[in-house]
C-alpha atoms as a PDB file:
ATOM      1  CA  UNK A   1     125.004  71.862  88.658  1.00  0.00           C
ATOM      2  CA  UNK A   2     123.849  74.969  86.390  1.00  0.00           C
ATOM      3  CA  UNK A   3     125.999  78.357  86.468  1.00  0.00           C
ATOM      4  CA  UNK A   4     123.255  79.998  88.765  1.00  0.00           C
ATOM      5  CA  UNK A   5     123.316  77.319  91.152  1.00  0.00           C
ATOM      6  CA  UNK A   6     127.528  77.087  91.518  1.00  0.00           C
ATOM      7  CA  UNK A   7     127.542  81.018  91.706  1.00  0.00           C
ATOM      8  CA  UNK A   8     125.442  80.499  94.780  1.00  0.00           C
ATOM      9  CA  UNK A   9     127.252  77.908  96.345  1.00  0.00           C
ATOM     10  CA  UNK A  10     130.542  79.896  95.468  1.00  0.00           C
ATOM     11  CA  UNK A  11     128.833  83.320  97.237  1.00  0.00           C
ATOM     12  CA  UNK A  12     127.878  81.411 100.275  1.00  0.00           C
ATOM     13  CA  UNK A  13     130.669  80.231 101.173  1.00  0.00           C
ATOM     14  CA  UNK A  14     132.630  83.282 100.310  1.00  0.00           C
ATOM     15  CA  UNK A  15     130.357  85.690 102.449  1.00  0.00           C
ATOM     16  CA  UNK A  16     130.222  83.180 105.130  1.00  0.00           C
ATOM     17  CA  UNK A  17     134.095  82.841 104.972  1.00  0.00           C
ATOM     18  CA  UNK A  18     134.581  79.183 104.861  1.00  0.00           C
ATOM     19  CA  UNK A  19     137.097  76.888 103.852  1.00  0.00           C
ATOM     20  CA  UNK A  20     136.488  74.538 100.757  1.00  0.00           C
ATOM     21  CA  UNK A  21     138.003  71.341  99.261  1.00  0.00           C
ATOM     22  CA  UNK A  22     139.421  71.609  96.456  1.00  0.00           C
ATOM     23  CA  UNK A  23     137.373  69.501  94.892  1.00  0.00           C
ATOM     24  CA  UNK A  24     134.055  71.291  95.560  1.00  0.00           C
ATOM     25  CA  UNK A  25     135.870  74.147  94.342  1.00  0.00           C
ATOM     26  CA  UNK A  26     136.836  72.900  91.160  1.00  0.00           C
ATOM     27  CA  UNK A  27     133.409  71.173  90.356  1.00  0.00           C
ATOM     28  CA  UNK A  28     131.986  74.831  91.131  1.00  0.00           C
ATOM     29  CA  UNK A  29     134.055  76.276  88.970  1.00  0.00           C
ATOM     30  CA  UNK A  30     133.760  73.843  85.849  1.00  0.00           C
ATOM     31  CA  UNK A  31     129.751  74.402  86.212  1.00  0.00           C
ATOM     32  CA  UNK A  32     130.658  78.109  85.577  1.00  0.00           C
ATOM     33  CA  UNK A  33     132.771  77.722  82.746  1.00  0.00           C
ATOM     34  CA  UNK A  34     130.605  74.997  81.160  1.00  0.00           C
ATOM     35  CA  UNK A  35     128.122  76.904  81.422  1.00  0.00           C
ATOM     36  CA  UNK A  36     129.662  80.165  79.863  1.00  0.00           C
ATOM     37  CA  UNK A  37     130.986  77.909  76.763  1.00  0.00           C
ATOM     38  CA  UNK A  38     127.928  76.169  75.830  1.00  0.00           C
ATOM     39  CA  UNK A  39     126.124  80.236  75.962  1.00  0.00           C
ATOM     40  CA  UNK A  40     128.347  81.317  73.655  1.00  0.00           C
ATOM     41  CA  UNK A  41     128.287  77.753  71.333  1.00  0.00           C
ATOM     42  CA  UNK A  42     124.506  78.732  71.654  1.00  0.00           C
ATOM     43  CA  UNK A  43     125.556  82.773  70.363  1.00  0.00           C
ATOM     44  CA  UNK A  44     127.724  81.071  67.469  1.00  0.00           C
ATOM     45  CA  UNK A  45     125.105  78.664  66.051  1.00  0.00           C
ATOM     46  CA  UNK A  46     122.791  81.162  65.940  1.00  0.00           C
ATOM     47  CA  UNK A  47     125.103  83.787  64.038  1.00  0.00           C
ATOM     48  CA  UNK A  48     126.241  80.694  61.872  1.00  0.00           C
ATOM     49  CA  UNK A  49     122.238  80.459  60.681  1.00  0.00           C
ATOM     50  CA  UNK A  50     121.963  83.870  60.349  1.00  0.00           C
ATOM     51  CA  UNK A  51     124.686  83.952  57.858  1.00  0.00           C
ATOM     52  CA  UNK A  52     123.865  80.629  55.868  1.00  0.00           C
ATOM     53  CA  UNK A  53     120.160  82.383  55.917  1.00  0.00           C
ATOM     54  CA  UNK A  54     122.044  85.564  53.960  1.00  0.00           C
ATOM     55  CA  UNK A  55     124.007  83.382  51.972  1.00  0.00           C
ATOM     56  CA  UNK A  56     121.059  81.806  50.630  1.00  0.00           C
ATOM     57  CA  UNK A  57     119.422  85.524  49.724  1.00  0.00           C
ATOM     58  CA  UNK A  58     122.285  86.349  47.987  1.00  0.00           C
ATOM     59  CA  UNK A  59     122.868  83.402  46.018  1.00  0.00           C
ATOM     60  CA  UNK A  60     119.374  83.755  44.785  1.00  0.00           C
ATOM     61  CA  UNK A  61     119.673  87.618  43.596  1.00  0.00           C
ATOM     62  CA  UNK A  62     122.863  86.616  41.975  1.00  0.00           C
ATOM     63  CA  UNK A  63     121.308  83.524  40.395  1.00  0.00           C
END
């Protein structure tokens, strides 16, 4: 389950006013938050290259 599917399931059932198992709820909510922390493992790879990339540059002005 992807974040856009568990935000629908989760918007269903809260405009429809059901009841949920906990365990529906909590799978729901892990797909959110898994999905959130591999985005922003995504956001901090990709500032990690840009930095070796201006590490590099510099190391070759200096050198």
């Amino acid at each position: 389950m992807n974040y856009e599917e568990a935000q629908r399931q989760l918007r269903y059932v809260l405009t429809k006013q059901q009841t949920i198992g906990i365990p529906r709820l909590k799978r729901i909510l892990e797909a959110m938050e898994f999905d959130r922390l591999s985005q922003s493992n995504k956001d901090l790879r990709r500032q990690n290259k840009k930095l070796r990339g201006r590490i590099e540059r510099l190391k070759n002005v200096e050198g």
